[in-house]
C-alpha atoms as a PDB file:
ATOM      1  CA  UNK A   1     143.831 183.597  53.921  1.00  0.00           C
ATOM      2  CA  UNK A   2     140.561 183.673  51.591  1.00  0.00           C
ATOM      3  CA  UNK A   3     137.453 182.569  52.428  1.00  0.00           C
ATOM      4  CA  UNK A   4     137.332 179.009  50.446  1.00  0.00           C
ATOM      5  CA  UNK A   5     140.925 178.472  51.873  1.00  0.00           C
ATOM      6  CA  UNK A   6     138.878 178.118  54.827  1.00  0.00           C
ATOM      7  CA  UNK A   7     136.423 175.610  53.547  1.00  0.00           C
ATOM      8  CA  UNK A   8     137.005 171.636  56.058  1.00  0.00           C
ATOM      9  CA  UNK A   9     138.175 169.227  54.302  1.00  0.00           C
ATOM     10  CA  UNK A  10     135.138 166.036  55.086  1.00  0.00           C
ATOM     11  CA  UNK A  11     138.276 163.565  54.980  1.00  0.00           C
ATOM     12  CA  UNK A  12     140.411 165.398  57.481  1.00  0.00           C
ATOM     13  CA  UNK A  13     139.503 165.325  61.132  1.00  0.00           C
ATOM     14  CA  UNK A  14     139.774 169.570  62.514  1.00  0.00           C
ATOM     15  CA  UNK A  15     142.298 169.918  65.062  1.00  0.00           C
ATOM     16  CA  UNK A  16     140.768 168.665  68.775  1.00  0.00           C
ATOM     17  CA  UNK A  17     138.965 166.203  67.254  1.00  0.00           C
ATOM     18  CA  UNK A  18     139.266 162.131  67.631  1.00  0.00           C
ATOM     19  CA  UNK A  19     140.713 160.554  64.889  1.00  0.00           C
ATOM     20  CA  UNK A  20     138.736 157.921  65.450  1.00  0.00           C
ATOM     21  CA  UNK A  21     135.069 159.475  64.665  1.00  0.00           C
ATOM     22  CA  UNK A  22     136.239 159.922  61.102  1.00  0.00           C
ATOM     23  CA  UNK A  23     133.834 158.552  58.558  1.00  0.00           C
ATOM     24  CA  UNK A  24     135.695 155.920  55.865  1.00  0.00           C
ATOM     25  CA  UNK A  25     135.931 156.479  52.533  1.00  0.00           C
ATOM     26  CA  UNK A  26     133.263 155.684  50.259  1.00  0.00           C
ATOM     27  CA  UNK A  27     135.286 153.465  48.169  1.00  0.00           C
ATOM     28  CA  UNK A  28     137.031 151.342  50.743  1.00  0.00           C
ATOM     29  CA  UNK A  29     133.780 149.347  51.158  1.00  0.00           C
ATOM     30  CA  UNK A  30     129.588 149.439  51.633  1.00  0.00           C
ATOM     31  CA  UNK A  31     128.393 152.436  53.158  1.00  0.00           C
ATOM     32  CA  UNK A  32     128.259 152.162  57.019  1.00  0.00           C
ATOM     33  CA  UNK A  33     124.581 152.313  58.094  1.00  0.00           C
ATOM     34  CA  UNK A  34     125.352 153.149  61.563  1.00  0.00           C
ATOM     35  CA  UNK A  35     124.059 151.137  65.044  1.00  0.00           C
ATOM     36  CA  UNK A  36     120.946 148.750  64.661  1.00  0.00           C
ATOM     37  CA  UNK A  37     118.099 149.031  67.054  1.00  0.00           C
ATOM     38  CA  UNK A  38     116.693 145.942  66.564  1.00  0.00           C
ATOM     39  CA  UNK A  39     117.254 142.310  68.815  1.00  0.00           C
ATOM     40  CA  UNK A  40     119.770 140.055  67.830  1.00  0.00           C
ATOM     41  CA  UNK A  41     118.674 136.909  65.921  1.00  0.00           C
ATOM     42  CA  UNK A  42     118.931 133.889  68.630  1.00  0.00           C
ATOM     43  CA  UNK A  43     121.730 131.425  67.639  1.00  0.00           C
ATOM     44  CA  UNK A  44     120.912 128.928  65.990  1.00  0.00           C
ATOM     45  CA  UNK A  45     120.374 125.533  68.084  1.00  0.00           C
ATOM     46  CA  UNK A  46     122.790 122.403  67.736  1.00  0.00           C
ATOM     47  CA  UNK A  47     120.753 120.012  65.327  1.00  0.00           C
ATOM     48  CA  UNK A  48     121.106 117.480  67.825  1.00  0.00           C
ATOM     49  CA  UNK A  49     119.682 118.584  70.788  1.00  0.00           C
ATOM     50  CA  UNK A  50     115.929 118.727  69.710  1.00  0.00           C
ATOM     51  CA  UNK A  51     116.147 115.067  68.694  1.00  0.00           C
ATOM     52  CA  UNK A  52     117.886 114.667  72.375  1.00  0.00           C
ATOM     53  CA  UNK A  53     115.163 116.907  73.900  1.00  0.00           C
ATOM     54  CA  UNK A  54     112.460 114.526  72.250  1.00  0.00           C
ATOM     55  CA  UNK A  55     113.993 110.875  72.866  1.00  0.00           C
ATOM     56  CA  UNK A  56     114.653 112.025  77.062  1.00  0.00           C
ATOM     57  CA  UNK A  57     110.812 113.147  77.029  1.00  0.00           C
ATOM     58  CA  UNK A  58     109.241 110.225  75.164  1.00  0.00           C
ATOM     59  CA  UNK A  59     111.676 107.722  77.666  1.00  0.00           C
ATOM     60  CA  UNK A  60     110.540 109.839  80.589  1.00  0.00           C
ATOM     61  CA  UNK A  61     106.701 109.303  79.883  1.00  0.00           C
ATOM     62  CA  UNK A  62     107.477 105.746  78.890  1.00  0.00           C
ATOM     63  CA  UNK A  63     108.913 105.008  82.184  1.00  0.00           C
ATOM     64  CA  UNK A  64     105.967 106.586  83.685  1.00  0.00           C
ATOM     65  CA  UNK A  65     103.760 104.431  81.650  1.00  0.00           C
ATOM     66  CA  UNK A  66     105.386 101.446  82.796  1.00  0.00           C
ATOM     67  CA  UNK A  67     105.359 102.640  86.523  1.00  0.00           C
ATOM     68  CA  UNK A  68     101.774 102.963  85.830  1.00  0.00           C
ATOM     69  CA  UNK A  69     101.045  99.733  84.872  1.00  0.00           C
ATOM     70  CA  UNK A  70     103.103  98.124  87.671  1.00  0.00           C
ATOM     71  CA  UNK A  71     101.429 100.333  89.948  1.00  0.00           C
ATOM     72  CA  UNK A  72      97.990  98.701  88.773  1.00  0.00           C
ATOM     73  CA  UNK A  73      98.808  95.255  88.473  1.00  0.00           C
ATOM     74  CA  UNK A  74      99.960  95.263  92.154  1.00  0.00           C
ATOM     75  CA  UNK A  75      96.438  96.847  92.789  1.00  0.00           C
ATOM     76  CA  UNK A  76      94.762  94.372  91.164  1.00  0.00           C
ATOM     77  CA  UNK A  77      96.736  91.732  92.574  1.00  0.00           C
ATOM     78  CA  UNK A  78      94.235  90.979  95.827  1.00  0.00           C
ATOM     79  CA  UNK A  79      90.869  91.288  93.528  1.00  0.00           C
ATOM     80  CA  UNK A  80      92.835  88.883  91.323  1.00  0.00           C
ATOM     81  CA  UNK A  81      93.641  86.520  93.501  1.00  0.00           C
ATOM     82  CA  UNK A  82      89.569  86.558  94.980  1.00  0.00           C
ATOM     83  CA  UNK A  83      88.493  85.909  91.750  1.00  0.00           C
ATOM     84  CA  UNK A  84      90.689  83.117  90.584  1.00  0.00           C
ATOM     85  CA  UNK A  85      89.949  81.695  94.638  1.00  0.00           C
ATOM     86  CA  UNK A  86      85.777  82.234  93.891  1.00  0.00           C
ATOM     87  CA  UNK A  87      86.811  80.004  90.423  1.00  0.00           C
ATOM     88  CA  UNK A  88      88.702  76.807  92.141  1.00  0.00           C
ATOM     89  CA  UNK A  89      87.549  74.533  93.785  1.00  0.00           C
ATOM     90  CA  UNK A  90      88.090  73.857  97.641  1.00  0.00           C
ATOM     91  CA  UNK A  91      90.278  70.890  97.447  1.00  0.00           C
ATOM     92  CA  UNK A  92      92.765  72.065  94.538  1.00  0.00           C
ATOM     93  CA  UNK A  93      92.652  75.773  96.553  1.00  0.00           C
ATOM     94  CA  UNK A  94      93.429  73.776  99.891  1.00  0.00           C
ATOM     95  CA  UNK A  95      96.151  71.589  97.868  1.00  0.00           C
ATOM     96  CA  UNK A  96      97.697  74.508  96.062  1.00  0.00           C
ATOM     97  CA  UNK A  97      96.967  77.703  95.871  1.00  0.00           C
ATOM     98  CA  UNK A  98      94.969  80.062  92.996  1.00  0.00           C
ATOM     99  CA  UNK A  99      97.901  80.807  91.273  1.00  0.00           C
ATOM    100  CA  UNK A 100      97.870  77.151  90.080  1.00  0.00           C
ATOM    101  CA  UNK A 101      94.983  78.026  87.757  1.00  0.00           C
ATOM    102  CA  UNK A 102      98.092  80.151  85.384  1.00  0.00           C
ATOM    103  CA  UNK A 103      99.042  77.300  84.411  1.00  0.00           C
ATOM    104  CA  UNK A 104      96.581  74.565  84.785  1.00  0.00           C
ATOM    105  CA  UNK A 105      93.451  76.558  83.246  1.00  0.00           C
ATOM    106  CA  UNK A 106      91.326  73.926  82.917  1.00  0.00           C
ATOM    107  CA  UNK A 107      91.105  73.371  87.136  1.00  0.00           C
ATOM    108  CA  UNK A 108      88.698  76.744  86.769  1.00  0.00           C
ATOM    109  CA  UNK A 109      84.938  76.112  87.561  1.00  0.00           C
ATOM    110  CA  UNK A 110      81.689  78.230  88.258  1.00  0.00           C
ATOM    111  CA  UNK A 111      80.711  75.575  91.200  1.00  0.00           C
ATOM    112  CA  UNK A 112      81.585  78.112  94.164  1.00  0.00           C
ATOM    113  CA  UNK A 113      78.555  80.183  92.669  1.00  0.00           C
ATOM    114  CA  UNK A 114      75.886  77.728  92.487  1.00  0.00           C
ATOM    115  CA  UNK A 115      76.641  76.848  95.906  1.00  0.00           C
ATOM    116  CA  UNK A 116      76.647  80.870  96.855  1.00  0.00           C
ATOM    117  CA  UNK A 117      73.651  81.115  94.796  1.00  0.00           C
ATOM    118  CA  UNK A 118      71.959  78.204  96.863  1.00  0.00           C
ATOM    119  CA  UNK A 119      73.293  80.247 100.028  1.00  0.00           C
ATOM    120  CA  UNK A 120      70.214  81.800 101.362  1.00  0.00           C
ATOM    121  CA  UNK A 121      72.014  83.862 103.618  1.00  0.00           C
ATOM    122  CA  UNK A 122      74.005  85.140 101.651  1.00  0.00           C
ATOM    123  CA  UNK A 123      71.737  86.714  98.619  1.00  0.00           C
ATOM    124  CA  UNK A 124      69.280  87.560 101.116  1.00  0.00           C
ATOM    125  CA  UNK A 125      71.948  89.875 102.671  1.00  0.00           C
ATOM    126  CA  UNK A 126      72.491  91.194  99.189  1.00  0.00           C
ATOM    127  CA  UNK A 127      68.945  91.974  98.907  1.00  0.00           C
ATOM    128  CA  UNK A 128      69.361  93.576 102.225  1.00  0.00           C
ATOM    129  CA  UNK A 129      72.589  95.651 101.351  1.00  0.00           C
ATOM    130  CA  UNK A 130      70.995  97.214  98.482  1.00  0.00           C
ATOM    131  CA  UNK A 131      67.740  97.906 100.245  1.00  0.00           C
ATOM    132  CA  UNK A 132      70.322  99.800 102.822  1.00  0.00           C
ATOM    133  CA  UNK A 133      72.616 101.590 100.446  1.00  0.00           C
ATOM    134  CA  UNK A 134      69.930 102.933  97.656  1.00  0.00           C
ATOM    135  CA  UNK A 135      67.909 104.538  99.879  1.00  0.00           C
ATOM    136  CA  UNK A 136      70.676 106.108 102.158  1.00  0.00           C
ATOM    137  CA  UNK A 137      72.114 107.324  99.137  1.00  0.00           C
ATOM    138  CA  UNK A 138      68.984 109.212  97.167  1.00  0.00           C
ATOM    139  CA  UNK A 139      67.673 110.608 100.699  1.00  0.00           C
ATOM    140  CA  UNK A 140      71.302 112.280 101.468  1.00  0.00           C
ATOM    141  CA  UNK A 141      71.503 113.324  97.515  1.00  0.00           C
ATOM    142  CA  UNK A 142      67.989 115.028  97.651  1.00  0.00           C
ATOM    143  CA  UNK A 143      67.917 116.416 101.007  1.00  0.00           C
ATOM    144  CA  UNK A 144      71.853 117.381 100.458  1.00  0.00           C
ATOM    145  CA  UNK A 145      70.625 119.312  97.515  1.00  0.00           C
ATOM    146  CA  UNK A 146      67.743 121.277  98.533  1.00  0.00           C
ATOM    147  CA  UNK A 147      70.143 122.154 101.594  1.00  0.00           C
ATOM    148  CA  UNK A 148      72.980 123.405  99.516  1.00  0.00           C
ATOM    149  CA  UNK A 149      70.967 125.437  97.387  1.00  0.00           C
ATOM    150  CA  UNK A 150      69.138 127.138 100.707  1.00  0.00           C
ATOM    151  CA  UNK A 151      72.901 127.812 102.155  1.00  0.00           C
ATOM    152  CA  UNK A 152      73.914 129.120  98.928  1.00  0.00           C
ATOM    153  CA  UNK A 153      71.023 131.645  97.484  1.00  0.00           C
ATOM    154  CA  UNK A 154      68.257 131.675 100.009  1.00  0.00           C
ATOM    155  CA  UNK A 155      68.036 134.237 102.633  1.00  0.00           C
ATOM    156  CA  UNK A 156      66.732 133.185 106.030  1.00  0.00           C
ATOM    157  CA  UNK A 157      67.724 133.728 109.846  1.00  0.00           C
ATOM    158  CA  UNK A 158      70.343 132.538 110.923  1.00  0.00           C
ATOM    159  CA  UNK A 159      71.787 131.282 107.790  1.00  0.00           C
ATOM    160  CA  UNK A 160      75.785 131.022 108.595  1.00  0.00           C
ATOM    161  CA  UNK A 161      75.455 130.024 112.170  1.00  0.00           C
ATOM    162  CA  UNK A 162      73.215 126.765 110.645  1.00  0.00           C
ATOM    163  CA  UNK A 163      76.135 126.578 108.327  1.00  0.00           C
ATOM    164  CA  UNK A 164      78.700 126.185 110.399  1.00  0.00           C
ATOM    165  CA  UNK A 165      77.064 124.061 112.784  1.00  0.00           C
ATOM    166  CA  UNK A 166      76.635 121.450 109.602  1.00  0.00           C
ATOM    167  CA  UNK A 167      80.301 121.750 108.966  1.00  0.00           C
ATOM    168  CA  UNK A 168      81.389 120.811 112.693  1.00  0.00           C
ATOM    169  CA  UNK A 169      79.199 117.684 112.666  1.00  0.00           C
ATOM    170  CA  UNK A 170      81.809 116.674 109.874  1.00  0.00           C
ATOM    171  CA  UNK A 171      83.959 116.065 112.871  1.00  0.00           C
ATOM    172  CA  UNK A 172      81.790 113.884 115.160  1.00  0.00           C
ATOM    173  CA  UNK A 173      82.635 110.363 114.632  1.00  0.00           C
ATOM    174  CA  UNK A 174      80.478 107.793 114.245  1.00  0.00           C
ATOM    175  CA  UNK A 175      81.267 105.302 117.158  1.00  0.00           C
ATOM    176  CA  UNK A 176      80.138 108.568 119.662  1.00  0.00           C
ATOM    177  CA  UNK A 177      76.421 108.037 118.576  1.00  0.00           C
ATOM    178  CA  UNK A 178      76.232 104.131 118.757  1.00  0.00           C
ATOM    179  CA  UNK A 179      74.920 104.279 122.024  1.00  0.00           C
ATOM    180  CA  UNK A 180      72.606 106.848 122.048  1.00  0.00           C
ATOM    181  CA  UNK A 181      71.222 106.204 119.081  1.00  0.00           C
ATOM    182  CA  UNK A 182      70.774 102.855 120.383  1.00  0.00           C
ATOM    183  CA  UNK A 183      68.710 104.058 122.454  1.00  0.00           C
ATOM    184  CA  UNK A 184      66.536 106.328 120.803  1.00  0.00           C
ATOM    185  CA  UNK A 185      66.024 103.621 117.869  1.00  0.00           C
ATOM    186  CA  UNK A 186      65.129 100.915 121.054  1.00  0.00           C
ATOM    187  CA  UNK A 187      62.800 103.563 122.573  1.00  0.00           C
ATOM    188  CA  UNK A 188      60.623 104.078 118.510  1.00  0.00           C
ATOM    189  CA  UNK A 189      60.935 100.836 117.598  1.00  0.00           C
ATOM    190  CA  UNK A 190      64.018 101.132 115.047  1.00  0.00           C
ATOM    191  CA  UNK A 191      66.578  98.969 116.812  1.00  0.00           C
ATOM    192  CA  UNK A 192      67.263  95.654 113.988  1.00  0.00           C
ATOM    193  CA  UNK A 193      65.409  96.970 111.381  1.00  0.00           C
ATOM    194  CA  UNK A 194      66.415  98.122 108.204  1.00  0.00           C
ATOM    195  CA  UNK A 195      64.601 101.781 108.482  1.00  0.00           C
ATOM    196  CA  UNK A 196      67.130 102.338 111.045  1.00  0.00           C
ATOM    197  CA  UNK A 197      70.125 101.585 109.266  1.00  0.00           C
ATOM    198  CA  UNK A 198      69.505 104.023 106.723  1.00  0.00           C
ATOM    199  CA  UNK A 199      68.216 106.777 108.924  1.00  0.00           C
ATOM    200  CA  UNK A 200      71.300 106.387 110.614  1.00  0.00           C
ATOM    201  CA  UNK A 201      73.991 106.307 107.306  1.00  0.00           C
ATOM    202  CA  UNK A 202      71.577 109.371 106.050  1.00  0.00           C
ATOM    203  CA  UNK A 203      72.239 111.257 109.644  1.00  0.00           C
ATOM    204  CA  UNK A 204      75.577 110.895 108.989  1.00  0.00           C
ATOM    205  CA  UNK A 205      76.299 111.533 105.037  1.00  0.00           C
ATOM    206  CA  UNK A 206      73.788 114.622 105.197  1.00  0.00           C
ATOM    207  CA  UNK A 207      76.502 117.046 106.662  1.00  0.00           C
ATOM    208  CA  UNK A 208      79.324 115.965 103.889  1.00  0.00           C
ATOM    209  CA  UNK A 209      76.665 116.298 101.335  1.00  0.00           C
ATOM    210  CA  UNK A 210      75.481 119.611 102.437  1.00  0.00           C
ATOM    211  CA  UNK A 211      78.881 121.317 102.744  1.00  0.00           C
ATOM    212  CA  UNK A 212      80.112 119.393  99.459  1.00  0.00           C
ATOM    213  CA  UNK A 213      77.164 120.572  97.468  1.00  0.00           C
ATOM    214  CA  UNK A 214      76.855 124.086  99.222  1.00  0.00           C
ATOM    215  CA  UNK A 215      80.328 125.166  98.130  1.00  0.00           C
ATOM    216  CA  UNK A 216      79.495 123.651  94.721  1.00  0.00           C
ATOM    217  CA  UNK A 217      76.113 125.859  94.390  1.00  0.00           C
ATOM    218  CA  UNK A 218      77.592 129.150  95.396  1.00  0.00           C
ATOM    219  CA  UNK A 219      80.003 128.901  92.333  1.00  0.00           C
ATOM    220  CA  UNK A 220      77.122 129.427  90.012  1.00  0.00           C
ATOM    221  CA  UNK A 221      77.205 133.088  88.686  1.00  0.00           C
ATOM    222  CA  UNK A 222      74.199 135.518  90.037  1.00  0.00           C
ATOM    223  CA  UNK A 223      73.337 136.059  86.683  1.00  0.00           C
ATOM    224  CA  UNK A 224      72.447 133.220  85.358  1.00  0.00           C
ATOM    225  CA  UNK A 225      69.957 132.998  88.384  1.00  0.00           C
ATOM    226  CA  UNK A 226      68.659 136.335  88.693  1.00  0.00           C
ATOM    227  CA  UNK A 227      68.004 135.854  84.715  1.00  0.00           C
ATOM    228  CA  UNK A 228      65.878 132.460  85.022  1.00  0.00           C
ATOM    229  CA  UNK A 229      63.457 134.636  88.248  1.00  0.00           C
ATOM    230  CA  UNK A 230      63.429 137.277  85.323  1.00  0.00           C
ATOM    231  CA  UNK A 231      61.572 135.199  83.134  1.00  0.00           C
ATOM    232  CA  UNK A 232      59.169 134.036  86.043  1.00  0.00           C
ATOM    233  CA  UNK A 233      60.742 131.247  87.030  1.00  0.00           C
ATOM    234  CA  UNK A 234      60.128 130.538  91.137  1.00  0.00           C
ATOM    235  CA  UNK A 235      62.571 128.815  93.521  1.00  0.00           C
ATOM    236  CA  UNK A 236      61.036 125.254  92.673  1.00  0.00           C
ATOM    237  CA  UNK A 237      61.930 125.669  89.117  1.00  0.00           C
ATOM    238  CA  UNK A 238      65.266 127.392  89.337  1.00  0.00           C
ATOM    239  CA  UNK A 239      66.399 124.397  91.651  1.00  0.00           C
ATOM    240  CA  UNK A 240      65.081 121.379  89.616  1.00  0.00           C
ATOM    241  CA  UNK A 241      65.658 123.293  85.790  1.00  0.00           C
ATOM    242  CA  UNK A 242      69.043 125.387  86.640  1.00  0.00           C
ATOM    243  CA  UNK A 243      70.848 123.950  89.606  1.00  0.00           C
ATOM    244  CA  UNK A 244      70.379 120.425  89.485  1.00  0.00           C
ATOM    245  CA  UNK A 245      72.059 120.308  85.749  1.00  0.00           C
ATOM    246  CA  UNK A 246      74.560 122.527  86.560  1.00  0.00           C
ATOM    247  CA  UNK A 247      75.751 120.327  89.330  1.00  0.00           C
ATOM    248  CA  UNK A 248      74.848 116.971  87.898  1.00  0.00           C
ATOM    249  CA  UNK A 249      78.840 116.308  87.920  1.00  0.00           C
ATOM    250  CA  UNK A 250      78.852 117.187  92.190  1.00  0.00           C
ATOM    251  CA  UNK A 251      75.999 114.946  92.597  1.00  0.00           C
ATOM    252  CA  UNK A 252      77.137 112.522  90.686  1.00  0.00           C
ATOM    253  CA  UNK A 253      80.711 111.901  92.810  1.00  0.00           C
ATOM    254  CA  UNK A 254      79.038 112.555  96.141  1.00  0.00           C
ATOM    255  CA  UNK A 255      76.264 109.759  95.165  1.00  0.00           C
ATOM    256  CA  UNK A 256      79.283 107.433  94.082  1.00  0.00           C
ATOM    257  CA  UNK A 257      81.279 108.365  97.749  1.00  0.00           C
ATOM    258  CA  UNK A 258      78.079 107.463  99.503  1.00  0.00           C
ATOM    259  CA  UNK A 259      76.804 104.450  98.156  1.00  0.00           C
ATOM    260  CA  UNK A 260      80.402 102.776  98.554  1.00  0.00           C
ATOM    261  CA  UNK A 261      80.388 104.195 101.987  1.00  0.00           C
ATOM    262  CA  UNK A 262      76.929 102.515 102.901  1.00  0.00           C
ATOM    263  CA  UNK A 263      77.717  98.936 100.502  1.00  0.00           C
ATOM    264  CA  UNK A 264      81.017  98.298 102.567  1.00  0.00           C
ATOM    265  CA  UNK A 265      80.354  99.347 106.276  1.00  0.00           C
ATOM    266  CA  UNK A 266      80.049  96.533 108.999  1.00  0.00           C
ATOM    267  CA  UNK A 267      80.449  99.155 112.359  1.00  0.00           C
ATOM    268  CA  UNK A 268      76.090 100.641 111.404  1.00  0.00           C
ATOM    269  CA  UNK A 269      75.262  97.255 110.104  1.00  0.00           C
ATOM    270  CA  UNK A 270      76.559  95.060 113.557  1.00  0.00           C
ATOM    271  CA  UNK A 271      74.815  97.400 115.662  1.00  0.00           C
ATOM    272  CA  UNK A 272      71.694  98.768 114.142  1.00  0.00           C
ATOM    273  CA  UNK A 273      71.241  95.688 111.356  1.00  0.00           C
ATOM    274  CA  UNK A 274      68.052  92.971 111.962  1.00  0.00           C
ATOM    275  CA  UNK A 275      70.515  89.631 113.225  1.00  0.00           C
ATOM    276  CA  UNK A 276      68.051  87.504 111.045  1.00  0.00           C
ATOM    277  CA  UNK A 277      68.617  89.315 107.908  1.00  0.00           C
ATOM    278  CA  UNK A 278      72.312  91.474 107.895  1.00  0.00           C
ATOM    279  CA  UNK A 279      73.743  93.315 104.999  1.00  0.00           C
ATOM    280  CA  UNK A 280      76.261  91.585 103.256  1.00  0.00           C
ATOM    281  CA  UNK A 281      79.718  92.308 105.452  1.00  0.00           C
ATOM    282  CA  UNK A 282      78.019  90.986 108.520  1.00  0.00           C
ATOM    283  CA  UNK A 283      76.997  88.006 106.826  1.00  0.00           C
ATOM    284  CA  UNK A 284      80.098  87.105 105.387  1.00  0.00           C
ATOM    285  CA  UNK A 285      81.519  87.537 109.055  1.00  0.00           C
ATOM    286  CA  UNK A 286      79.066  85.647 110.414  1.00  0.00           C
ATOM    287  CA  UNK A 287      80.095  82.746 107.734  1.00  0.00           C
ATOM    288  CA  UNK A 288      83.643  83.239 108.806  1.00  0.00           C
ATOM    289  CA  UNK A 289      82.504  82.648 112.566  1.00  0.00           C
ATOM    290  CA  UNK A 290      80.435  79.470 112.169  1.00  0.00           C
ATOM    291  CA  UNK A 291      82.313  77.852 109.425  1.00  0.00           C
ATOM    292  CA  UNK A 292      85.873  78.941 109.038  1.00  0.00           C
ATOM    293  CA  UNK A 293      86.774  76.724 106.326  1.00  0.00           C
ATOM    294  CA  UNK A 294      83.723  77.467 103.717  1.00  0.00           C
ATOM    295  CA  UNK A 295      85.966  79.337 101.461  1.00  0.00           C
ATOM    296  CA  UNK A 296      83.494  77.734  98.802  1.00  0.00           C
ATOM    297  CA  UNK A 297      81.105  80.115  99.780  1.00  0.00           C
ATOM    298  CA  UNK A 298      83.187  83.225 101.330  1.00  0.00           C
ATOM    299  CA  UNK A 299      85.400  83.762  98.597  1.00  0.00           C
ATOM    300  CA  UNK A 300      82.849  84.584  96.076  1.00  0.00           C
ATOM    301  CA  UNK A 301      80.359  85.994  98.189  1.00  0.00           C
ATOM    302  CA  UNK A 302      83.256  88.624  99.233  1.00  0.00           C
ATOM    303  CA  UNK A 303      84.040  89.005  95.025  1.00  0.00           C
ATOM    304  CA  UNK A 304      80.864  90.279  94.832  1.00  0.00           C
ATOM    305  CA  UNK A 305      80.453  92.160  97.699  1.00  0.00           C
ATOM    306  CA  UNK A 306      83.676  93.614  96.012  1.00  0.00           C
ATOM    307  CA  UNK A 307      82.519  94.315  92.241  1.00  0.00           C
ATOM    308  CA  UNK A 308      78.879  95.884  92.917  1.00  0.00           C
ATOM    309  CA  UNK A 309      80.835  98.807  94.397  1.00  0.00           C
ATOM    310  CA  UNK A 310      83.070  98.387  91.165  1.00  0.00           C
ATOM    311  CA  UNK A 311      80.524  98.285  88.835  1.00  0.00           C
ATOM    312  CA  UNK A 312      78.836 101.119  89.874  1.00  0.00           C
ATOM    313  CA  UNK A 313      82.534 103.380  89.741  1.00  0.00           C
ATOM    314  CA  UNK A 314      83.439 102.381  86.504  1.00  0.00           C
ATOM    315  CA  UNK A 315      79.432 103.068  85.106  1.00  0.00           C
ATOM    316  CA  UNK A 316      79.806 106.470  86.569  1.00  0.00           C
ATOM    317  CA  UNK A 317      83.181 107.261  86.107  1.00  0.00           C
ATOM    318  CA  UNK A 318      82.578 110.040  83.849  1.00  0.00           C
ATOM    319  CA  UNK A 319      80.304 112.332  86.202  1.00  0.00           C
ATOM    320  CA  UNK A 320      82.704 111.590  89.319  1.00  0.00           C
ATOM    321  CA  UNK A 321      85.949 112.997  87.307  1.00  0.00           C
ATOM    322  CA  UNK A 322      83.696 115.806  85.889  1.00  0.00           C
ATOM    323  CA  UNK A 323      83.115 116.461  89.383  1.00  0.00           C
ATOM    324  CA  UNK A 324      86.516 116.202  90.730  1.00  0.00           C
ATOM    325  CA  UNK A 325      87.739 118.328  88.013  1.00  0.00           C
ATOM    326  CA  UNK A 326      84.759 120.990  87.927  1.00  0.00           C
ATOM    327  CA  UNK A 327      86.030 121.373  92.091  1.00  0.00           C
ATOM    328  CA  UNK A 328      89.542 121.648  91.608  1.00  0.00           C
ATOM    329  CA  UNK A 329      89.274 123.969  88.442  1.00  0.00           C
ATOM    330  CA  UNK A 330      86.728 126.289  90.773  1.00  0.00           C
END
């Protein structure tokens, strides 16, 4: 045998070898590019089921929408049915009820608050509730503050140990120190007077404030502190110029908590209140007391009792949800 009768055939497997691994011929179809490396393409999606996808979501969020909205209205329901009470009069109130005024709109009338207005006791315990409530609520803000920030940056003696004695006064309620702070006020002269009544709701609000605003404090980064004492500023300044804006939103809510904490307690106000001249939930009792009937007068004397506290939510709505967010994201 010569040497090119030894040449392999390409089309003809050599003996041992699989059949199967023989290439095709060139002219039985488009060359065979071998095994791809690359991902499959994704099947296509049914045309259908994004449209489904998108009709179940939109019905979902309307559903919650109208849950929402039900949710509300039953909220709403009690201040409703005070205001539409402050705006009828006592006999149609005592012969029906408010919900008469849906569809008799013409029994509505503004008499209730001309005779609340004429009510000496009750706008002088206005007067008196927001001579309680404003300053109880700037002396916790500002002395909260200037505590927080002394927890969080400043280095002093003791530091922790103060700080966790502030957080387990959170847990002392406020019916243990009736009586002897009772006697303390009776002993200085603070018993009935309004001083009292906000030394006491600032006693109490101070420890809330200080952990609330502490926490808050320490989140700012080192930095930005150790940057402002770079360029000369002193602790004064860094609180009022750096801090303070930077938690403006903290402030903000814990203001909003305590004012509506000081506007609608009775328990301080009974105890530690002048009798003469009581904040605004003690008079209202007191109404209810001596004249059980004089819905003319309690109904809206307790409406606005209700909306000061409502006002001042919905005009600072903004900070307090800054806040709330600004603490969860943190």
């Amino acid at each position: 045998m010569s040497g090119t009768d030894a040449t392999p055939d390409p089309t003809v497997g050599s003996a041992g070898a699989d059949p199967h691994t023989r290439r095709p011929p060139a002219a039985a179809g488009p060359a065979y590019a071998g095994p791809s490396h690359s991902a499959p393409a994704p099947a296509p999606a049914p045309a259908g089921s994004s449209y489904a996808a998108r009709a179940s979501a939109r019905l979902a969020a309307g559903a919650l929408r109208v849950f929402l909205v039900v949710a509300a209205l039953f909220w709403l329901l009690p201040t409703l049915g005070l205001l539409l009470s402050s705006l009828v009069s006592p006999t149609d109130l005592n012969s029906g009820g408010w919900w008469q005024v849906l569809t008799a709109p013409s029994r509505l009338t503004a008499d209730n608050y001309a005779r609340l207005l004429a009510n000496d006791t009750i706008t002088g315990s206005l007067l008196t509730t927001f001579a309680i409530a404003v300053p109880a609520t700037l002396l916790v803000l500002a002395l909260g503050a200037l505590a927080g920030y002394a927890f969080a940056w400043l280095e002093f003696p003791g530091r922790d140990w103060l700080f966790l004695l502030v957080v387990a006064l959170l847990v002392v309620p406020v019916q243990v120190a009736l009586i002897p702070v009772s006697e303390l006020f009776g002993s200085i002269g603070l018993f009935e007077t309004t001083l009292g009544v906000v030394l006491f709701h600032t006693a109490f609000g101070l420890p809330f404030a200080v952990f609330l605003l502490r926490n808050f404090f320490a989140e700012i980064p080192r930095e930005l502190l150790e940057a402002a004492r770079l360029d000369g500023a002193g602790e004064l300044r860094l609180f009022t110029r750096v801090v303070l804006p930077l938690g403006a939103p903290a402030i903000a809510s814990l203001g909003i908590f305590q004012f509506l904490w000081v506007w609608n307690d009775m328990l301080v106000a009974l105890v530690f209140a002048d009798s003469a001249n009581p904040p605004v939930t003690v008079a209202l009792q007191q109404q209810v007391r001596q004249f059980g009937n004089n819905i003319d007068v309690l109904a809206p004397g307790a409406f606005l009792s209700m909306a000061v506290p409502l006002v001042v939510f919905f005009a600072f709505q903004r900070q307090f949800v800054s806040g709330v967010m600004a603490g969860a994201i943190k």
